[in-house]
C-alpha atoms as a PDB file:
ATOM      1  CA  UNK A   1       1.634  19.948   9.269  1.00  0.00           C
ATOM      2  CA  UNK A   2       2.201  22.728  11.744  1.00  0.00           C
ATOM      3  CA  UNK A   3       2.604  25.028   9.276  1.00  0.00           C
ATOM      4  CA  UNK A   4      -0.427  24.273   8.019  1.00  0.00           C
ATOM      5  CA  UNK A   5       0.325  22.487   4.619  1.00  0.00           C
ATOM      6  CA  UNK A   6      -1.550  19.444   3.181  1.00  0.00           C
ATOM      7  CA  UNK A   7       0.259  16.559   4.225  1.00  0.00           C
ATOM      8  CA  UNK A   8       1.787  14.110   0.612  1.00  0.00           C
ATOM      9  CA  UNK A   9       3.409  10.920   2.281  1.00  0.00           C
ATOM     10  CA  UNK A  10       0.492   9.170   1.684  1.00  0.00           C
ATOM     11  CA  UNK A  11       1.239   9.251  -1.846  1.00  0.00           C
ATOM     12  CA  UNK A  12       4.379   7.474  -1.580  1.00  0.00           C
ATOM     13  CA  UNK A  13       2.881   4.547   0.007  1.00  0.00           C
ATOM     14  CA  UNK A  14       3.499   1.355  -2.202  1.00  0.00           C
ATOM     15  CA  UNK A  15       1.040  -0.832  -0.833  1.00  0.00           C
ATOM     16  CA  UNK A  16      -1.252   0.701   1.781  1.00  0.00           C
ATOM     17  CA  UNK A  17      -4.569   1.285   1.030  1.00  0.00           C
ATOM     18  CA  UNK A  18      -4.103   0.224  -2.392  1.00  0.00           C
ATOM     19  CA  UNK A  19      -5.829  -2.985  -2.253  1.00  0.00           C
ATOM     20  CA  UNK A  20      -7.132  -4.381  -5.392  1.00  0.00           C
ATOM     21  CA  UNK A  21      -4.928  -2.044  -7.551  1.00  0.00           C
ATOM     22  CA  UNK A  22      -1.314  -3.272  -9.512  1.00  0.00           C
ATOM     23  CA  UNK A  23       1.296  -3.007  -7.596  1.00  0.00           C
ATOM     24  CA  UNK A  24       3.403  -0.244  -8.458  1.00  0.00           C
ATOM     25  CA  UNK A  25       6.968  -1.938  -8.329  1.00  0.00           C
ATOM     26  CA  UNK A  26       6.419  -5.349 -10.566  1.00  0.00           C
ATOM     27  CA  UNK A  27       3.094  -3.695 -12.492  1.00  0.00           C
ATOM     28  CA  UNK A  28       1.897  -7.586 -12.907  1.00  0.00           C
ATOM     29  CA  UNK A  29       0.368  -9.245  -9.473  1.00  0.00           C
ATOM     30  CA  UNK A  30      -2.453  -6.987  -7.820  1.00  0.00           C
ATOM     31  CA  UNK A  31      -2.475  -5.291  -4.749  1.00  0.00           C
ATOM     32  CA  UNK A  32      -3.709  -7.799  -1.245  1.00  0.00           C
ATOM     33  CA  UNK A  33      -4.885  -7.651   1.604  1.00  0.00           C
ATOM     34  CA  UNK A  34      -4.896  -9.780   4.860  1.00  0.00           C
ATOM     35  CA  UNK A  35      -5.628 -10.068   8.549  1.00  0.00           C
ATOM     36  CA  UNK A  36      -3.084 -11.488  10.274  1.00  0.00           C
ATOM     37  CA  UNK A  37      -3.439 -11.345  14.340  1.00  0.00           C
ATOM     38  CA  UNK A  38      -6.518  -8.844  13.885  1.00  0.00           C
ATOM     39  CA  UNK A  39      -4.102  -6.575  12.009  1.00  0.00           C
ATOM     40  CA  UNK A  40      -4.865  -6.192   8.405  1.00  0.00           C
ATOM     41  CA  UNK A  41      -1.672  -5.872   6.081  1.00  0.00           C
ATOM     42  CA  UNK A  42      -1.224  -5.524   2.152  1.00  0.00           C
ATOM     43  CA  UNK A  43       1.496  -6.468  -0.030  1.00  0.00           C
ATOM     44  CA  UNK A  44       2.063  -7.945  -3.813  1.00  0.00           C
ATOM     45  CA  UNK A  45       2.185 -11.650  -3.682  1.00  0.00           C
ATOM     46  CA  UNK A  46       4.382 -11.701  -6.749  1.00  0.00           C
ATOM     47  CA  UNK A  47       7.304  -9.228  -5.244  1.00  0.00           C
ATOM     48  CA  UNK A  48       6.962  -9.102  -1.654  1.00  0.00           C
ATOM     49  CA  UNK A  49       6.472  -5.416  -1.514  1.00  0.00           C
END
């Protein structure tokens, strides 16, 4: 940041780059990931997040 501090809100992502991996929120389904329109997205198939 501009105070020169390493940056954490990656860490809160649920989903993003986490492809693969249980899904933090139901801890059952794993992790996807998708194209859709050229645009990849992830989410849990099981809970929608």
């Amino acid at each position: 940041d501009i105070e020169g501090e390493q940056g954490w809100f990656q860490t809160e992502h649920r989903v993003y780059d986490r492809a693969g991996e249980r899904c933090i929120t139901c801890r059952k389904a794993r992790i996807v990931r998708r194209v859709v329109a050229g645009r990849s997205t992830c989410f849990c198939p099981r809970c929608q997040h």
